[in-house]
N, C-alpha and C. Protein backbone atom coordinates (compact mmCIF):
# COMPACT_ATOMS: atom_id res chain seq x y z
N UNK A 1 -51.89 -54.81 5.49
CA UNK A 1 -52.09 -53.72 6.42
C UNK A 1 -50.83 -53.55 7.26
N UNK A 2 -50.85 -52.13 7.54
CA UNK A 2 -49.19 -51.77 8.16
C UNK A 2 -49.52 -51.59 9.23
N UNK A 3 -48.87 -51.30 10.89
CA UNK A 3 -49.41 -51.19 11.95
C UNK A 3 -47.88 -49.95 11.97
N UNK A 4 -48.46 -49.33 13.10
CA UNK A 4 -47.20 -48.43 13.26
C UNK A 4 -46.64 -49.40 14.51
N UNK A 5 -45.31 -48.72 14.41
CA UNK A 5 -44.12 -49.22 15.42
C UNK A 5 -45.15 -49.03 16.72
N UNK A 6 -44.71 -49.98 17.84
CA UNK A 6 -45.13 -49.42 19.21
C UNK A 6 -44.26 -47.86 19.67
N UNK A 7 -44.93 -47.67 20.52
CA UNK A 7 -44.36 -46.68 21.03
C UNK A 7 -43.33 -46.99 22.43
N UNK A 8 -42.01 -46.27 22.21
CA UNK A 8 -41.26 -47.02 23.81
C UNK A 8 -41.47 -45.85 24.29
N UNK A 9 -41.08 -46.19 25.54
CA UNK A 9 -40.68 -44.89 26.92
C UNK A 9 -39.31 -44.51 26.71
N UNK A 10 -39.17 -43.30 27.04
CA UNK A 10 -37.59 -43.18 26.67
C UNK A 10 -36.53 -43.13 27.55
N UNK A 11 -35.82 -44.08 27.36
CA UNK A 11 -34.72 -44.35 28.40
C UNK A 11 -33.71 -43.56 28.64
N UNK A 12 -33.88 -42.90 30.01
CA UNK A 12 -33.22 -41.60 30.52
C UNK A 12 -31.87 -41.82 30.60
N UNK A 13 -31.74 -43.20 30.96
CA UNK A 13 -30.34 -43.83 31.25
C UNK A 13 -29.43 -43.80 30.13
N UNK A 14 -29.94 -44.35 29.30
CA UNK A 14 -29.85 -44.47 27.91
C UNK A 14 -29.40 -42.83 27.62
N UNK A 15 -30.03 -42.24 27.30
CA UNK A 15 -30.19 -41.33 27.21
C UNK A 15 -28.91 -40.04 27.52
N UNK A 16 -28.62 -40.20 29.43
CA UNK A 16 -27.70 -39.63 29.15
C UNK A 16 -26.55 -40.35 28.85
N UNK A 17 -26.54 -41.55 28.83
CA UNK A 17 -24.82 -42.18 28.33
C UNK A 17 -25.12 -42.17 27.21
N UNK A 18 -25.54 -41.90 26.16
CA UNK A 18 -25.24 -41.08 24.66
C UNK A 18 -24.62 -39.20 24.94
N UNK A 19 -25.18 -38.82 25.57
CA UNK A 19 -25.18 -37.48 25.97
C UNK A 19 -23.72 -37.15 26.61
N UNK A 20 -23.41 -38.04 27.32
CA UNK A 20 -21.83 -38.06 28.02
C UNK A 20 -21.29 -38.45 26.61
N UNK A 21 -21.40 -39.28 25.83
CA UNK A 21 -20.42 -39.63 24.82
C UNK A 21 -20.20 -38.47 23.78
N UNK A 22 -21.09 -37.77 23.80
CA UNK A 22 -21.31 -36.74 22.99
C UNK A 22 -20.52 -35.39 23.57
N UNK A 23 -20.41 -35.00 25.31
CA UNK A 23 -19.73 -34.19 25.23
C UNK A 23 -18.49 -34.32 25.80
N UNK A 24 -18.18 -36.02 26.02
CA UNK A 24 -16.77 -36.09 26.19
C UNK A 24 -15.50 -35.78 25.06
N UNK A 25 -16.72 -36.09 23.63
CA UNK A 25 -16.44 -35.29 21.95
C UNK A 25 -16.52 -33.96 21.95
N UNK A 26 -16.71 -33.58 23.01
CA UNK A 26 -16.76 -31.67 22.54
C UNK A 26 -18.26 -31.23 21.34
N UNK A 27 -19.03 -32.12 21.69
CA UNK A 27 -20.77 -32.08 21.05
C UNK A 27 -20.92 -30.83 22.25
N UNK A 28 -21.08 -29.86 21.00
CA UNK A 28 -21.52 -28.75 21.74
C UNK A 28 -23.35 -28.76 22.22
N UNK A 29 -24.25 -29.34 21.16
CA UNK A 29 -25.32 -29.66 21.25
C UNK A 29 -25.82 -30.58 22.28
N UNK A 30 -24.56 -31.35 22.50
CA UNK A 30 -24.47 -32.57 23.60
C UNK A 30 -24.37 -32.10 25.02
N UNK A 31 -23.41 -30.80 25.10
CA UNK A 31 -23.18 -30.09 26.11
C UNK A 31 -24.32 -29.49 26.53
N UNK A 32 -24.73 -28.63 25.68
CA UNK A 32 -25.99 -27.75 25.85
C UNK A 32 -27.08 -28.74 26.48
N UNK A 33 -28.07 -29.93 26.08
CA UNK A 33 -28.59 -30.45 26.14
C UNK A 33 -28.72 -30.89 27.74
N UNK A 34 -27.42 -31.52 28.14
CA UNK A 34 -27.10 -32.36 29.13
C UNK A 34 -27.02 -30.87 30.27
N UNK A 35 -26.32 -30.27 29.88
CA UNK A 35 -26.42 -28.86 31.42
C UNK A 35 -27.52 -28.46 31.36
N UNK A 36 -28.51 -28.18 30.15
CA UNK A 36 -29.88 -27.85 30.72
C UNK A 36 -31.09 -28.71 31.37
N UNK A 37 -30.43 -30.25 31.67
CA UNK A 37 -30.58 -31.26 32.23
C UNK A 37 -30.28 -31.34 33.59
N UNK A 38 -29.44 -30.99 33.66
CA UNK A 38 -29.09 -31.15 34.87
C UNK A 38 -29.33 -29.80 35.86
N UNK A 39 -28.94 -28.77 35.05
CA UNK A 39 -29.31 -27.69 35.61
C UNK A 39 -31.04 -27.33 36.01
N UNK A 40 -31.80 -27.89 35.42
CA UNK A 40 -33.23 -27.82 35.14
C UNK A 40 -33.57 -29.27 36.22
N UNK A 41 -33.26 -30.11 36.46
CA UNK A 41 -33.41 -31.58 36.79
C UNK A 41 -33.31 -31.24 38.68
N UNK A 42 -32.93 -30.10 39.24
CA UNK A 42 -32.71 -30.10 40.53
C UNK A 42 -31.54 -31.54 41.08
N UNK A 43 -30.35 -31.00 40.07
CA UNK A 43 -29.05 -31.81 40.16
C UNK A 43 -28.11 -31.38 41.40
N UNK A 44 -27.18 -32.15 42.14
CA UNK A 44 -26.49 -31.40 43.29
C UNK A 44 -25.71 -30.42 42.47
N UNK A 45 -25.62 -29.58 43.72
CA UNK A 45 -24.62 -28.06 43.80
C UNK A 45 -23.17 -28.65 42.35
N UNK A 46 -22.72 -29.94 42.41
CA UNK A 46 -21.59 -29.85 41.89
C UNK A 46 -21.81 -30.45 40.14
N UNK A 47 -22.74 -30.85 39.93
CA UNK A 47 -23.23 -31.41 39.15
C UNK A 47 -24.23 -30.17 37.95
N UNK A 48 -24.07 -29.21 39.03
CA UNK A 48 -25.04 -27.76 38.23
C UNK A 48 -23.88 -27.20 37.97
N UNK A 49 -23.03 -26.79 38.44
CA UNK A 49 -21.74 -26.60 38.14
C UNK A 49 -20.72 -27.29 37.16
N UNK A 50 -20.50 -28.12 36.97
CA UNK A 50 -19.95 -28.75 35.71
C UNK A 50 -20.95 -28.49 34.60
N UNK A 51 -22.48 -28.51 34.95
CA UNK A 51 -23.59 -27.87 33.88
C UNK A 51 -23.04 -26.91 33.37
N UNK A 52 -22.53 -25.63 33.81
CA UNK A 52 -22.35 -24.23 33.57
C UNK A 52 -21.14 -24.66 32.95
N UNK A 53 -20.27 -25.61 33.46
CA UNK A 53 -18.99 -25.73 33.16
C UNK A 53 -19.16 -25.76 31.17
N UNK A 54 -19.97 -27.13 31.18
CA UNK A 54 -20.22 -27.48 29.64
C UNK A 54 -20.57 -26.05 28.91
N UNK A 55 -22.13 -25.58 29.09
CA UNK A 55 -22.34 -24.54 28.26
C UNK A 55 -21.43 -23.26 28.07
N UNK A 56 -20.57 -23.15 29.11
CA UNK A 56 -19.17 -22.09 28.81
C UNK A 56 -18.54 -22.29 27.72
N UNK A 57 -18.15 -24.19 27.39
CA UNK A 57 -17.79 -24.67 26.59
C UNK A 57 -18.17 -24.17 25.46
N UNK A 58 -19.30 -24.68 25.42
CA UNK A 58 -20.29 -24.97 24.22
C UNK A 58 -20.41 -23.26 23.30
N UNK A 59 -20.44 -22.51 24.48
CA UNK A 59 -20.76 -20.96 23.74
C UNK A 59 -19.57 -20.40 23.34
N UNK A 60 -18.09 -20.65 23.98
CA UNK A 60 -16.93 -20.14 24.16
C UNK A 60 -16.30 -20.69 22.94
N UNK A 61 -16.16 -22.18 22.90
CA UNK A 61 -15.28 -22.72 22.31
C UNK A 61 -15.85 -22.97 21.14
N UNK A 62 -16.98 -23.60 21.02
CA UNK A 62 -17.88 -23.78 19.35
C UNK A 62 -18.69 -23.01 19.39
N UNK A 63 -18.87 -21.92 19.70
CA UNK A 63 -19.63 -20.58 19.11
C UNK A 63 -20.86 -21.00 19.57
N UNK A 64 -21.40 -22.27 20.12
CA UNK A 64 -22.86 -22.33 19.74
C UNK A 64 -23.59 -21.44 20.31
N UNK A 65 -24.81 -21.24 19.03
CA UNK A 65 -25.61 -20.20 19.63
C UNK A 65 -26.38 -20.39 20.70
N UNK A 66 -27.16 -21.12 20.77
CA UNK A 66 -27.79 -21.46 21.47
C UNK A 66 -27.80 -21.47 22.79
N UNK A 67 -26.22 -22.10 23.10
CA UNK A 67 -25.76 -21.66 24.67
C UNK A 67 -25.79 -20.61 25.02
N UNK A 68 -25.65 -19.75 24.28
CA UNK A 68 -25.85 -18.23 24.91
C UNK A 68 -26.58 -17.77 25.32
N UNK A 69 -27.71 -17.75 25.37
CA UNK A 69 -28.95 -17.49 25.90
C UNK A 69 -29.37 -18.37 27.48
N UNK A 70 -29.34 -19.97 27.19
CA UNK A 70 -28.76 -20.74 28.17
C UNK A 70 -28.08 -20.30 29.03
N UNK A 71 -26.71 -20.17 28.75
CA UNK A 71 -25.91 -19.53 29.85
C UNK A 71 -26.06 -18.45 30.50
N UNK A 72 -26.59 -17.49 29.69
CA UNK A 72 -27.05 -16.46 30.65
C UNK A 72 -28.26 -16.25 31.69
N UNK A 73 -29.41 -17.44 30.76
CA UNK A 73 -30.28 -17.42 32.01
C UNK A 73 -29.64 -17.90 33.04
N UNK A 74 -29.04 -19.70 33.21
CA UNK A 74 -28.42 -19.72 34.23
C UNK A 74 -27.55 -19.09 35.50
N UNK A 75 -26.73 -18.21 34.39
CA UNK A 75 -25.63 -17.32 35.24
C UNK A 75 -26.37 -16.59 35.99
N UNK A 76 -28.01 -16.13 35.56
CA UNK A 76 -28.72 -14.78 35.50
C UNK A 76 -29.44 -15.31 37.00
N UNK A 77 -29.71 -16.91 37.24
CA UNK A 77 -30.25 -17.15 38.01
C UNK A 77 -29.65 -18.01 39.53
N UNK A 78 -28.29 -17.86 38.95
CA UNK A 78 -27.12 -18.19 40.19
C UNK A 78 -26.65 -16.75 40.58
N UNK A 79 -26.92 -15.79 40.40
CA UNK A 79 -26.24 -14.26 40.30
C UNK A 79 -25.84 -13.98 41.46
N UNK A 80 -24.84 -14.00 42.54
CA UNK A 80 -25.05 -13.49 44.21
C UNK A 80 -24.44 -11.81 43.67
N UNK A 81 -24.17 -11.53 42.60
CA UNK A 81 -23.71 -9.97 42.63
C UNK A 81 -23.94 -8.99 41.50
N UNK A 82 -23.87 -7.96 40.86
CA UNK A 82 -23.69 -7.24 39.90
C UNK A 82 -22.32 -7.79 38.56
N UNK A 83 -21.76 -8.08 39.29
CA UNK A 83 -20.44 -8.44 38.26
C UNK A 83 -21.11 -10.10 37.46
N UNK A 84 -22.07 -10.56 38.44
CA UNK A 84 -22.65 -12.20 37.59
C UNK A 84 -23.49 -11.63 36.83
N UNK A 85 -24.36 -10.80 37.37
CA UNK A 85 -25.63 -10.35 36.81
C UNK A 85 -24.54 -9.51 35.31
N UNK A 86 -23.89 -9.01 35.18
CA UNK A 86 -22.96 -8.56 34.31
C UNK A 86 -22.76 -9.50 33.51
N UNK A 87 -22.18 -10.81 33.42
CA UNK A 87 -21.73 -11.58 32.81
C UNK A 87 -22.68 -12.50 32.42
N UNK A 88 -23.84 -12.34 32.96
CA UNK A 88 -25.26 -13.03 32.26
C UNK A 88 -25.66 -12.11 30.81
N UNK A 89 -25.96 -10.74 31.56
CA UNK A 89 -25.94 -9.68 30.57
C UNK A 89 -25.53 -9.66 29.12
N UNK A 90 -23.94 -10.04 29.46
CA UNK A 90 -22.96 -10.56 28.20
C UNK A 90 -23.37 -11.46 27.58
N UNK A 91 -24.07 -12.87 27.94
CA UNK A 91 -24.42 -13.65 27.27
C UNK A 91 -25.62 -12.93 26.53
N UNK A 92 -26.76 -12.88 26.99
CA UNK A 92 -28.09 -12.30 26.90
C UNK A 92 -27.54 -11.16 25.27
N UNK A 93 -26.44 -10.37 25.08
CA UNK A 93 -26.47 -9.23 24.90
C UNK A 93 -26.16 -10.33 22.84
N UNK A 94 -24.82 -11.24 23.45
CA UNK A 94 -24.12 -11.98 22.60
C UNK A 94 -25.50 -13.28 21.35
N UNK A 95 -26.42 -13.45 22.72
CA UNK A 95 -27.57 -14.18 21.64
C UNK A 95 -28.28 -13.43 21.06
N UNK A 96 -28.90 -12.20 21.62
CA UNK A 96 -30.23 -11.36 21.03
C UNK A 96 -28.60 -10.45 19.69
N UNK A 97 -27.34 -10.36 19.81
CA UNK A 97 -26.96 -10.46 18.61
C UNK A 97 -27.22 -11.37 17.28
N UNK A 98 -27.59 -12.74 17.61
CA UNK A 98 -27.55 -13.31 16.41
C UNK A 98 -28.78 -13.66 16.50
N UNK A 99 -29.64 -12.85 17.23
CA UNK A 99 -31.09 -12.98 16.46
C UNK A 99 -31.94 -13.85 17.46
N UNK A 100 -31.77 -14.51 18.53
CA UNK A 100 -32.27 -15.34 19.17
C UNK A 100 -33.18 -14.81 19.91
N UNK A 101 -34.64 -15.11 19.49
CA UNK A 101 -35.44 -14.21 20.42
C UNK A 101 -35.74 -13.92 21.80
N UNK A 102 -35.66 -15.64 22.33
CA UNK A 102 -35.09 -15.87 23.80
C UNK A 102 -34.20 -14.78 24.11
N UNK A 103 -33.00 -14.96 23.81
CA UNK A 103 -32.21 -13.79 23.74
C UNK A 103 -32.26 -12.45 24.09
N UNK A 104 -33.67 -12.04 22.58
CA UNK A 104 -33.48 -10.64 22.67
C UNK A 104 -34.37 -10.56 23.81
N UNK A 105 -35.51 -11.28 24.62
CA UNK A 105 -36.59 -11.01 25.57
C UNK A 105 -35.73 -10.83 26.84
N UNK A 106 -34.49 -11.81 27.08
CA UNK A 106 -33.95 -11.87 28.10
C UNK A 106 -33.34 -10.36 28.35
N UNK A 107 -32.48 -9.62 27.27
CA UNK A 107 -31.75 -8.60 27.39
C UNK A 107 -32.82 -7.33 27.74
N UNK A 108 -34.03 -7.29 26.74
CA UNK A 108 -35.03 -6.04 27.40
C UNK A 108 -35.50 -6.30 28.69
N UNK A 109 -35.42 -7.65 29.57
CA UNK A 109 -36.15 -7.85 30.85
C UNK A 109 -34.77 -7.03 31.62
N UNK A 110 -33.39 -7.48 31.75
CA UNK A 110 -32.40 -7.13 31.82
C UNK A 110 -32.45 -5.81 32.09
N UNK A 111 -32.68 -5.06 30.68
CA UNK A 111 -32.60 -3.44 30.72
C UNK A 111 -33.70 -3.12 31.47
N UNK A 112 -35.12 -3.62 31.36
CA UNK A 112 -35.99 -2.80 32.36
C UNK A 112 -35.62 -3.14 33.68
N UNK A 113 -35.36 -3.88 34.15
CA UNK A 113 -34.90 -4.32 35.78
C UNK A 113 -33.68 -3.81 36.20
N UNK A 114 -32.61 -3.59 35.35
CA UNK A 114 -31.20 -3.03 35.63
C UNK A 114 -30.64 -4.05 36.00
N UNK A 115 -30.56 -5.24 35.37
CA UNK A 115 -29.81 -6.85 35.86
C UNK A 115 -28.67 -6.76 35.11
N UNK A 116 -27.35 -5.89 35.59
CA UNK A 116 -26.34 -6.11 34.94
C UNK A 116 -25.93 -5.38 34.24
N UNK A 117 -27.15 -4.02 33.68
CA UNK A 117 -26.25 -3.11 33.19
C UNK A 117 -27.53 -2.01 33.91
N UNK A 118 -27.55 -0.79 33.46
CA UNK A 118 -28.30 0.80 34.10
C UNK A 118 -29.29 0.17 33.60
N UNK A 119 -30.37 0.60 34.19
CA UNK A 119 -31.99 0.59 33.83
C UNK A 119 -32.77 1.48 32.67
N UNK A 120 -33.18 0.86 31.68
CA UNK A 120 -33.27 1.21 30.68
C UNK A 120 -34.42 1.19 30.23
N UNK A 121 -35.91 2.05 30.01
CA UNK A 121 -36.83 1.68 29.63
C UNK A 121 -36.98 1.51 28.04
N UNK A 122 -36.53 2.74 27.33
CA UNK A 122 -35.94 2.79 26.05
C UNK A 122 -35.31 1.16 25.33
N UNK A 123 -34.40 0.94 26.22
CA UNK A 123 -33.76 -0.11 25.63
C UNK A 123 -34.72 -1.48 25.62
N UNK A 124 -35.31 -1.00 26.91
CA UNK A 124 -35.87 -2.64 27.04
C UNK A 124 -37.15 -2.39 26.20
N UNK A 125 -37.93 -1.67 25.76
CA UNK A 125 -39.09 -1.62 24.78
C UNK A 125 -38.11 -1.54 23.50
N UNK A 126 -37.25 -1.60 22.61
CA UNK A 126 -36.80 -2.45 21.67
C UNK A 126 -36.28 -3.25 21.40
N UNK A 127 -35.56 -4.07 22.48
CA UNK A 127 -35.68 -5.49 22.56
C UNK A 127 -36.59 -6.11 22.86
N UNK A 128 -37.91 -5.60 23.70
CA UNK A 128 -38.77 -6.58 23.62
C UNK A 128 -39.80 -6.57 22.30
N UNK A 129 -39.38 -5.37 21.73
CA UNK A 129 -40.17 -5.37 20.07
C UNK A 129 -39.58 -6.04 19.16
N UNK A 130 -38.15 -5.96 19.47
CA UNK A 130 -37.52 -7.05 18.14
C UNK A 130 -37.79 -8.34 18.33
N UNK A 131 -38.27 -8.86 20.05
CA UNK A 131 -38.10 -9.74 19.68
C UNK A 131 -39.42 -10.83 20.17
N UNK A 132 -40.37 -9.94 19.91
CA UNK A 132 -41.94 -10.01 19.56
C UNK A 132 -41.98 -10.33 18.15
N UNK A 133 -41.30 -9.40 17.48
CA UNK A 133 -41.17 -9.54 15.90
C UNK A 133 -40.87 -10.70 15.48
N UNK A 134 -40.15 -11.44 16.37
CA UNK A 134 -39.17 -12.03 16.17
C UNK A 134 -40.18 -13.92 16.47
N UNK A 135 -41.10 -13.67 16.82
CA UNK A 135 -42.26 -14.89 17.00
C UNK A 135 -41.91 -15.01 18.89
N UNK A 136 -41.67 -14.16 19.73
CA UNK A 136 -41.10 -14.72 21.04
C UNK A 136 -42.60 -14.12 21.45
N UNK A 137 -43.58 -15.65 22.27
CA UNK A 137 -44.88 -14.98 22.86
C UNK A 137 -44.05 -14.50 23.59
N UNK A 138 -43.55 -14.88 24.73
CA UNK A 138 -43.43 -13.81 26.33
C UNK A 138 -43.10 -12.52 26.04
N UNK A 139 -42.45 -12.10 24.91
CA UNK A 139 -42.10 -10.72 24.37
C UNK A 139 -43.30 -10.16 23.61
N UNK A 140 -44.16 -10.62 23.35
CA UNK A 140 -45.56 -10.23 22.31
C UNK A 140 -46.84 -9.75 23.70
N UNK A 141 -46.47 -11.20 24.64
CA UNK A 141 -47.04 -10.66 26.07
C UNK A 141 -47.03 -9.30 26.77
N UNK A 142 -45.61 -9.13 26.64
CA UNK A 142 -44.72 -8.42 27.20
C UNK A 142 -45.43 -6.86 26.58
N UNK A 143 -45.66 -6.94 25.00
CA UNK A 143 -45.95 -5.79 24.16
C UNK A 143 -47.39 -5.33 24.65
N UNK A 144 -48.13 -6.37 24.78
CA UNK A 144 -49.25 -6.18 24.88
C UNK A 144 -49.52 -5.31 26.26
N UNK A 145 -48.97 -5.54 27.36
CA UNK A 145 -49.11 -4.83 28.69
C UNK A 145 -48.74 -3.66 28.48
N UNK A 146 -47.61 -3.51 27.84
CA UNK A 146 -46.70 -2.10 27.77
C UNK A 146 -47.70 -1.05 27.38
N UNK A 147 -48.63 -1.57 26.10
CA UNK A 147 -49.85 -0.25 25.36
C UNK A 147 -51.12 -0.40 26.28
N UNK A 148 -51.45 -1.50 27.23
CA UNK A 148 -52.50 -1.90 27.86
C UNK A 148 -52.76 -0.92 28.74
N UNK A 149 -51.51 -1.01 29.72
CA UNK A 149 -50.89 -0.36 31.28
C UNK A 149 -49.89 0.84 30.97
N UNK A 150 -49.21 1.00 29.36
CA UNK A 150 -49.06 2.40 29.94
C UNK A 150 -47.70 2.03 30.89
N UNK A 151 -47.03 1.39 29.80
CA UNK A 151 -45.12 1.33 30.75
C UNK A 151 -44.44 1.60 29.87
N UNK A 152 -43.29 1.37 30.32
CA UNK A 152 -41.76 1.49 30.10
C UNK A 152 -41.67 2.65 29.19
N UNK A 153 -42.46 3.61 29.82
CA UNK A 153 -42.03 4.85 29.33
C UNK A 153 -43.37 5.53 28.22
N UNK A 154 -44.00 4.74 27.78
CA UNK A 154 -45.21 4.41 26.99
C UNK A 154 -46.76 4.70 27.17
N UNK A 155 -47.18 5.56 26.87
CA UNK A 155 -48.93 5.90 27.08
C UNK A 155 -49.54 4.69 26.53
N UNK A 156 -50.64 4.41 27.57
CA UNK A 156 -51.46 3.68 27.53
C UNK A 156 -51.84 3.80 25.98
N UNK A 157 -52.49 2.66 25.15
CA UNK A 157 -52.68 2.90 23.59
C UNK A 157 -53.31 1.89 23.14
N UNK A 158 -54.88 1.74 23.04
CA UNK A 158 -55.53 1.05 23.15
C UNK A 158 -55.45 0.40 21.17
N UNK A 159 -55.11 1.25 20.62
CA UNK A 159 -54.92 0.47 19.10
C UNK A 159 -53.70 -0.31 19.09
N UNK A 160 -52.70 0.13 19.52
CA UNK A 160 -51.57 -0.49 19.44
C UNK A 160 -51.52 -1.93 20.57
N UNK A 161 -52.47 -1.94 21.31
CA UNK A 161 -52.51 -3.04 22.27
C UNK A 161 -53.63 -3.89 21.20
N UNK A 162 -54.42 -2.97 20.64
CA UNK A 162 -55.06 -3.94 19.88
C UNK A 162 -54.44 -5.24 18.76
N UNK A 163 -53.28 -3.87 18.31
CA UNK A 163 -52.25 -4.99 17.40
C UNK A 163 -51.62 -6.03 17.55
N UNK A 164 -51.15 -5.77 18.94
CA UNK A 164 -50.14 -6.43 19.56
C UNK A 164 -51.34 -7.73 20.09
N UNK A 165 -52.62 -7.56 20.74
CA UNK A 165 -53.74 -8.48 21.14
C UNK A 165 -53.32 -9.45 19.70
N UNK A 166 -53.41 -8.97 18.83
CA UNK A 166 -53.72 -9.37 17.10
C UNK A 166 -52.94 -10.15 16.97
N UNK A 167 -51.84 -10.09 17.21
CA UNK A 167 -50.27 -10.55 16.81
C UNK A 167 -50.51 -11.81 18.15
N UNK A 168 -50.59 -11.76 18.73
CA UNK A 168 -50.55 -12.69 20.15
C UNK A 168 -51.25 -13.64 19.46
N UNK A 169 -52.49 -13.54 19.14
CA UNK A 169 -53.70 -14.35 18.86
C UNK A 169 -53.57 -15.42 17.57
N UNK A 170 -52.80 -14.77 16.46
CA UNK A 170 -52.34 -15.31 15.52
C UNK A 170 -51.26 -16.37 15.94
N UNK A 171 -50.37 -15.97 16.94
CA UNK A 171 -49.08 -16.80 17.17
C UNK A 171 -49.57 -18.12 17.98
N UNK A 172 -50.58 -17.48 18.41
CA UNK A 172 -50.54 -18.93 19.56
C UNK A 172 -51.40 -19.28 18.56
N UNK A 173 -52.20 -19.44 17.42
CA UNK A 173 -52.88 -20.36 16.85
C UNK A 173 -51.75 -21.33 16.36
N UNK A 174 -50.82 -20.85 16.16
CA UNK A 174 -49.36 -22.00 15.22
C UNK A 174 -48.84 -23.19 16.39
């Protein structure tokens, strides 16, 4: 008879000194990981900042996708002006390019609010459809209100909320 392994706790410590080793290597995954750590972790002012520092890295220098979306929420949520809220935008605009649904939800919230670029109802009801399509609940959420309530430009539409109910219901069973 086999027993499974115990189970450990996972050592945070541990944890990030792999994570430093990883993006003192330019581990873009390492980067990403560790700033949404710290940034998420209620880290000091300078320590959220070298956060942003990494994922600049990470999206700039090794393409990763992933940071992009990352970075822009962050940027999106340090914003004191239009020109940050701009340069969140850019990220937001750069992930829902390669498909990232996060991404594309962030850029239609963006366009309906006017965070960084003109206010867009148009725009933001097809990014939040691509990226409903795309398996993103908060964007399937998002669909569902739009035919419910009759927004972003949209008559109320009780079949099409039905679909979108449909589509919700299926996703969260996975």
């Amino acid at each position: 008879m086999q027993c499974a392994p115990a189970r450990r706790g996972i050592d945070r410590v541990q944890g990030e000194y792999w994570l430093r080793k990883g993006v003192a290597q330019g581990d873009a995954l390492a980067q990403t990981i560790l700033a949404l750590e710290f940034i998420d972790g209620g880290s000091p002012p300078e320590e959220q900042a070298l956060a942003i520092t990494w994922l600049k890295k990470a999206a700039l220098d090794e393409h990763f996708i992933p940071a992009y979306n990352a970075l822009g929420e962050h940027l999106m949520r340090a914003a004191a002006d239009e020109r940050d809220r701009g340069e969140a935008f850019h990220w937001f605009y750069r992930s829902a390019r390669e498909k990232e649904p996060a991404g594309m939800r962030n850029l239609a919230r963006a366009h309906e609010l006017g965070l960084g670029v003109a206010s867009s109802d148009k725009l933001a009801l097809v990014w939040y459809e691509r990226a409903a399509w795309s398996g993103d609940l908060p964007a399937m959420r998002r669909m569902l209100d739009v035919y419910v309530k009759g927004e972003l430009g949209q008559a109320a539409n009780a079949e099409d909320a039905a679909e979108w109910r449909a589509r919700l219901a299926e996703s969260e069973k996975k």
